[in-house]
C-alpha atoms as a PDB file:
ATOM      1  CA  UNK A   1       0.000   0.000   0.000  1.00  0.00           C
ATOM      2  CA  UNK A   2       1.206   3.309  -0.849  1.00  0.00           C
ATOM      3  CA  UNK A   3       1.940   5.865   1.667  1.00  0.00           C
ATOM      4  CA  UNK A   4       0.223   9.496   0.566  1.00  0.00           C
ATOM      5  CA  UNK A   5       0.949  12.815   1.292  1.00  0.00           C
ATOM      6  CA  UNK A   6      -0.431  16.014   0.206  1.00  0.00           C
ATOM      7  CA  UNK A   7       0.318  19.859  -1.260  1.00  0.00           C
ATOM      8  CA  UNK A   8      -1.360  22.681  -2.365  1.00  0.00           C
ATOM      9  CA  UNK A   9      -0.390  24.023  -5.525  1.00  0.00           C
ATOM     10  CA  UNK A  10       1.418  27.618  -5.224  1.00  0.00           C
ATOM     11  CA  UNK A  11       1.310  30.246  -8.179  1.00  0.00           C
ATOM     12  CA  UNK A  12       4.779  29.656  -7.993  1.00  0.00           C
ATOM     13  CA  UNK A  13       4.622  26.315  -9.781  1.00  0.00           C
ATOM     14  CA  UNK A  14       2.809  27.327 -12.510  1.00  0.00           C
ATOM     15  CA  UNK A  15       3.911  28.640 -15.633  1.00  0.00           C
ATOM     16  CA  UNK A  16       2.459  31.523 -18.369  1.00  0.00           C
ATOM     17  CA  UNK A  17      -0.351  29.195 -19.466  1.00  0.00           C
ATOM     18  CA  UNK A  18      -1.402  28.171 -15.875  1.00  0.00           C
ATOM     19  CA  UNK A  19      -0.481  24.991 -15.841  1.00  0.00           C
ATOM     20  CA  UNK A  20       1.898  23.686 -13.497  1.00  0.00           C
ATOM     21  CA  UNK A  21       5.619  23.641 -14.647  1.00  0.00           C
ATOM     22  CA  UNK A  22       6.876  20.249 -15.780  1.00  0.00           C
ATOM     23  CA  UNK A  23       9.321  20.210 -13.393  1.00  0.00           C
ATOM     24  CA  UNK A  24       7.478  20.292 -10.054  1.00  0.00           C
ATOM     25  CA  UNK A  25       6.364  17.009 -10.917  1.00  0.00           C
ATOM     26  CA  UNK A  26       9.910  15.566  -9.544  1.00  0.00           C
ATOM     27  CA  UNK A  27       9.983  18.296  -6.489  1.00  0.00           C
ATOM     28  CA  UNK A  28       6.799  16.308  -5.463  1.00  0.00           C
ATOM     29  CA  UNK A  29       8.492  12.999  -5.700  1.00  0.00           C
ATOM     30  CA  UNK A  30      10.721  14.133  -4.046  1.00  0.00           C
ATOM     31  CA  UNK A  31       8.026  15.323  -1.370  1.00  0.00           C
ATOM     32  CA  UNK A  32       6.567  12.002  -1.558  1.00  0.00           C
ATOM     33  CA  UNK A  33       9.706   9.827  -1.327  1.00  0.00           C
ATOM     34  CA  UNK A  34      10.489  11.891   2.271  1.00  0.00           C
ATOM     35  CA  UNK A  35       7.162  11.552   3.563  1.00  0.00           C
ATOM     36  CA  UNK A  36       7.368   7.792   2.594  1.00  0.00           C
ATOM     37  CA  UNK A  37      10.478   7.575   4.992  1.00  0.00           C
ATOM     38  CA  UNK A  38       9.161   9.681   7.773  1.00  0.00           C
ATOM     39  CA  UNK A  39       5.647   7.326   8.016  1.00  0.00           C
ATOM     40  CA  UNK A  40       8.136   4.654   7.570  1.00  0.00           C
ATOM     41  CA  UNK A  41      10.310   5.248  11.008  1.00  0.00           C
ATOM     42  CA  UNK A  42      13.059   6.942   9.495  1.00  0.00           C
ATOM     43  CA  UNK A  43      13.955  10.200   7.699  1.00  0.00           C
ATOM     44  CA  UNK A  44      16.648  11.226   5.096  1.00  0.00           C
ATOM     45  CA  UNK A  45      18.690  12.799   7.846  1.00  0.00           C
ATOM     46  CA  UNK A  46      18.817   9.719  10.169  1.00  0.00           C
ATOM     47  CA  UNK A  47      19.602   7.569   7.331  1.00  0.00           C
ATOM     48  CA  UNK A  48      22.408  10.102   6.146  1.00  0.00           C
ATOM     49  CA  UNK A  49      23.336  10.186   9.839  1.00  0.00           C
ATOM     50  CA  UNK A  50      23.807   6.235   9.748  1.00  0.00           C
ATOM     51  CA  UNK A  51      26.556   7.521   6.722  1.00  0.00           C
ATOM     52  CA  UNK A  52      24.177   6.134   3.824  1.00  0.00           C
ATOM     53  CA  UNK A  53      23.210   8.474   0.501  1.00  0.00           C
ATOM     54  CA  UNK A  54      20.169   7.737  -1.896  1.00  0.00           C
ATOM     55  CA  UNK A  55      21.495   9.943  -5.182  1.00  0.00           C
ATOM     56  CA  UNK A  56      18.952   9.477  -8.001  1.00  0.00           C
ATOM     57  CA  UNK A  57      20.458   7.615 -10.970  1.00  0.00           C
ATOM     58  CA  UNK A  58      17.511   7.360 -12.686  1.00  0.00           C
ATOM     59  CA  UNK A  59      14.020   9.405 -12.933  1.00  0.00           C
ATOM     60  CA  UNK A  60      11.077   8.903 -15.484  1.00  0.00           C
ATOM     61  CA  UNK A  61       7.738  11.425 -15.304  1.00  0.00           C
ATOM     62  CA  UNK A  62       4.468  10.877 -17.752  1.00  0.00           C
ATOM     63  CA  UNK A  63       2.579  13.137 -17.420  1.00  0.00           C
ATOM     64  CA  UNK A  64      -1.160  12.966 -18.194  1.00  0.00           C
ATOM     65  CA  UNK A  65      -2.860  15.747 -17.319  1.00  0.00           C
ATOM     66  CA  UNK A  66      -2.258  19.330 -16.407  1.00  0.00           C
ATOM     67  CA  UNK A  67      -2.957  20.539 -12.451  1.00  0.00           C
ATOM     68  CA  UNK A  68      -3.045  23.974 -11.750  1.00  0.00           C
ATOM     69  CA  UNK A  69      -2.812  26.991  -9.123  1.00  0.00           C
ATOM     70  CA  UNK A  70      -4.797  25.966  -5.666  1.00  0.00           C
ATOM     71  CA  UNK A  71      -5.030  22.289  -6.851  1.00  0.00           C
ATOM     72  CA  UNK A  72      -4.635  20.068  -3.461  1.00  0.00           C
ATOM     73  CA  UNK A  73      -2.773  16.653  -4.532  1.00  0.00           C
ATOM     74  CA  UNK A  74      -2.245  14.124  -3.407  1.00  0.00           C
ATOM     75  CA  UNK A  75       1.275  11.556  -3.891  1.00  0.00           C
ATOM     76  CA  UNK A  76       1.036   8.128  -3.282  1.00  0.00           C
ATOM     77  CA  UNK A  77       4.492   6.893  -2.959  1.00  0.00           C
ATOM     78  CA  UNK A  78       5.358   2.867  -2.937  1.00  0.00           C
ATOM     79  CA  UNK A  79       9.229   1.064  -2.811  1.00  0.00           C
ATOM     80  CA  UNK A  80      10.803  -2.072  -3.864  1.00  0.00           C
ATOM     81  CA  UNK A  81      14.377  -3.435  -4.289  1.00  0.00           C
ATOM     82  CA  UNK A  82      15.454  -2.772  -7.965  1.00  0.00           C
ATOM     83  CA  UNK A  83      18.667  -4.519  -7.309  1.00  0.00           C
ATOM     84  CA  UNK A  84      21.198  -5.197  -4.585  1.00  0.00           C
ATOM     85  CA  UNK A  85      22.480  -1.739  -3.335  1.00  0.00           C
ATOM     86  CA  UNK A  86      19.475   0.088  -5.390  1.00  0.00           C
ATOM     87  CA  UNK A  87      16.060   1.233  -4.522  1.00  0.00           C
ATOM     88  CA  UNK A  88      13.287   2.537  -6.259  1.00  0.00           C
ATOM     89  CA  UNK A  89       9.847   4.690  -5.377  1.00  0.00           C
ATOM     90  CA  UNK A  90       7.265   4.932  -7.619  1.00  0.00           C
ATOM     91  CA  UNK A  91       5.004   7.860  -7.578  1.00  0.00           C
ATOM     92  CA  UNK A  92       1.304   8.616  -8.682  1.00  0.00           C
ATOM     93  CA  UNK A  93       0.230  12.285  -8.278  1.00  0.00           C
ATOM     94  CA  UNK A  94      -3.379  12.743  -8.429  1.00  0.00           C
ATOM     95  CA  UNK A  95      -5.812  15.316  -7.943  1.00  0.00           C
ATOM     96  CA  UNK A  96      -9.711  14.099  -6.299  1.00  0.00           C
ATOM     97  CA  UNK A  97      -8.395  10.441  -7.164  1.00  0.00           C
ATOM     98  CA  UNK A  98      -7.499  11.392 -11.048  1.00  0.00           C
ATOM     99  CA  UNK A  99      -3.800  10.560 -11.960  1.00  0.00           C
ATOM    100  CA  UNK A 100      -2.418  13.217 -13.265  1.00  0.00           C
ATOM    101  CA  UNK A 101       1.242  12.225 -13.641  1.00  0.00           C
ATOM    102  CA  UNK A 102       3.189   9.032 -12.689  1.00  0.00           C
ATOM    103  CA  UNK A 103       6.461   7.768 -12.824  1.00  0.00           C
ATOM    104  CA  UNK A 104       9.568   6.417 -10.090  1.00  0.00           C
ATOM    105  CA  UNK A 105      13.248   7.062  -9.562  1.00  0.00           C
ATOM    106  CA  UNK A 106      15.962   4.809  -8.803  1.00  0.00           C
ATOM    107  CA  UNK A 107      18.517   5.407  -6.211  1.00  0.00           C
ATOM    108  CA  UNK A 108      21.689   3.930  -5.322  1.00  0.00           C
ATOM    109  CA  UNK A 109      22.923   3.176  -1.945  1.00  0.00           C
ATOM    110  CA  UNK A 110      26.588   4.932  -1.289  1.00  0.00           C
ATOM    111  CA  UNK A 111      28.738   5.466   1.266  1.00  0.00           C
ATOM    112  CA  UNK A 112      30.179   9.430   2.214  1.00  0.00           C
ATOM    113  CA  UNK A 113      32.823   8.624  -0.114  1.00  0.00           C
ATOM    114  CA  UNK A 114      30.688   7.389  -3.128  1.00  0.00           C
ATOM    115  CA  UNK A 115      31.368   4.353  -2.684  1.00  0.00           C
ATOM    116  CA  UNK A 116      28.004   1.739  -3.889  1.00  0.00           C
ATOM    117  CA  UNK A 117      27.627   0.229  -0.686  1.00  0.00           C
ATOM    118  CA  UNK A 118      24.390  -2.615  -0.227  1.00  0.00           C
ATOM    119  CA  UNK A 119      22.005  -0.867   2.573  1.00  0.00           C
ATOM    120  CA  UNK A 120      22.709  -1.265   5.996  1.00  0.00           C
ATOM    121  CA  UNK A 121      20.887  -3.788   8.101  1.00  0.00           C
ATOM    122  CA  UNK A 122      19.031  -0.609   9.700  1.00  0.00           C
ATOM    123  CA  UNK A 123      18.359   0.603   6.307  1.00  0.00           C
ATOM    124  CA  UNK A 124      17.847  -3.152   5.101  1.00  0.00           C
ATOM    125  CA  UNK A 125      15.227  -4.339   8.170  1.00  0.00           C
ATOM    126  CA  UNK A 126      13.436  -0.165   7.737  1.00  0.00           C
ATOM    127  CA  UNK A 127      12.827  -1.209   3.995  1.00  0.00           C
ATOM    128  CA  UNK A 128      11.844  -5.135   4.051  1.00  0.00           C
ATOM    129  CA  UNK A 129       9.370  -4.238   6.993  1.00  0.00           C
ATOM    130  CA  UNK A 130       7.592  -1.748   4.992  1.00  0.00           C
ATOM    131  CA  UNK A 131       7.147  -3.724   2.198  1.00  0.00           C
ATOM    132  CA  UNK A 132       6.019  -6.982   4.307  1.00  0.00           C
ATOM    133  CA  UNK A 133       3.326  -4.119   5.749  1.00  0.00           C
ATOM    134  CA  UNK A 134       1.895  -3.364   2.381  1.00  0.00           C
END
């Protein structure tokens, strides 16, 4: 089961037609991906704390349909393993239920001195018990 958090659409995202700018669409994974780890028992500082990064190596968006100023959305974020030291989230942002753009990223596990490192067994146990919950 996804986890879901929500924003409100500033005038700031949009762009000269109204329509939100393309590139919002990976802020809010971002968004998404952070509130995924906080509901999950962690955050991104504890896990950098434990001396583990999460750069994204990949990131794919489709987008479907336009949202705009005041919009309230709503990301539903899920994880699985995508190989041994990667991880990735896919995303679904929706407005009253309607997808308006999907997509994931893929992140790599590494250590302070970029070195690919598999995750931790905090990290590890943190991820496999969320997934055995949804």
């Amino acid at each position: 089961m996804a986890i879901q958090a929500q924003i409100r659409v500033i005038y700031g995202d949009t762009d000269a037609m109204g329509n939100v700018y393309y590139g919002n669409y990976l802020k809010w994974f971002e968004v998404g991906r952070s509130e995924w780890f906080r509901k999950s028992g962690m955050t991104y500082r504890e896990v950098e704390s434990g001396g583990v990064y999460l750069p994204v190596v990949e990131a794919h968006c489709f987008y479907k349909k336009p949202a705009f100023y005041d919009d309230i959305l709503t990301i539903a974020t899920s994880f699985k393993f995508s190989g041994p030291a990667r991880l990735r989230f896919d995303y679904e942002i929706m407005r009253n239920g309607e997808i308006l753009a999907d997509g994931y990223t893929v992140h790599v596990c590494v250590s302070r001195e970029r070195k690919v490192l598999k995750p931790p067994a905090y990290l590890k146990n943190m991820l496999e018990s969320r997934l055995e919950a949804d």
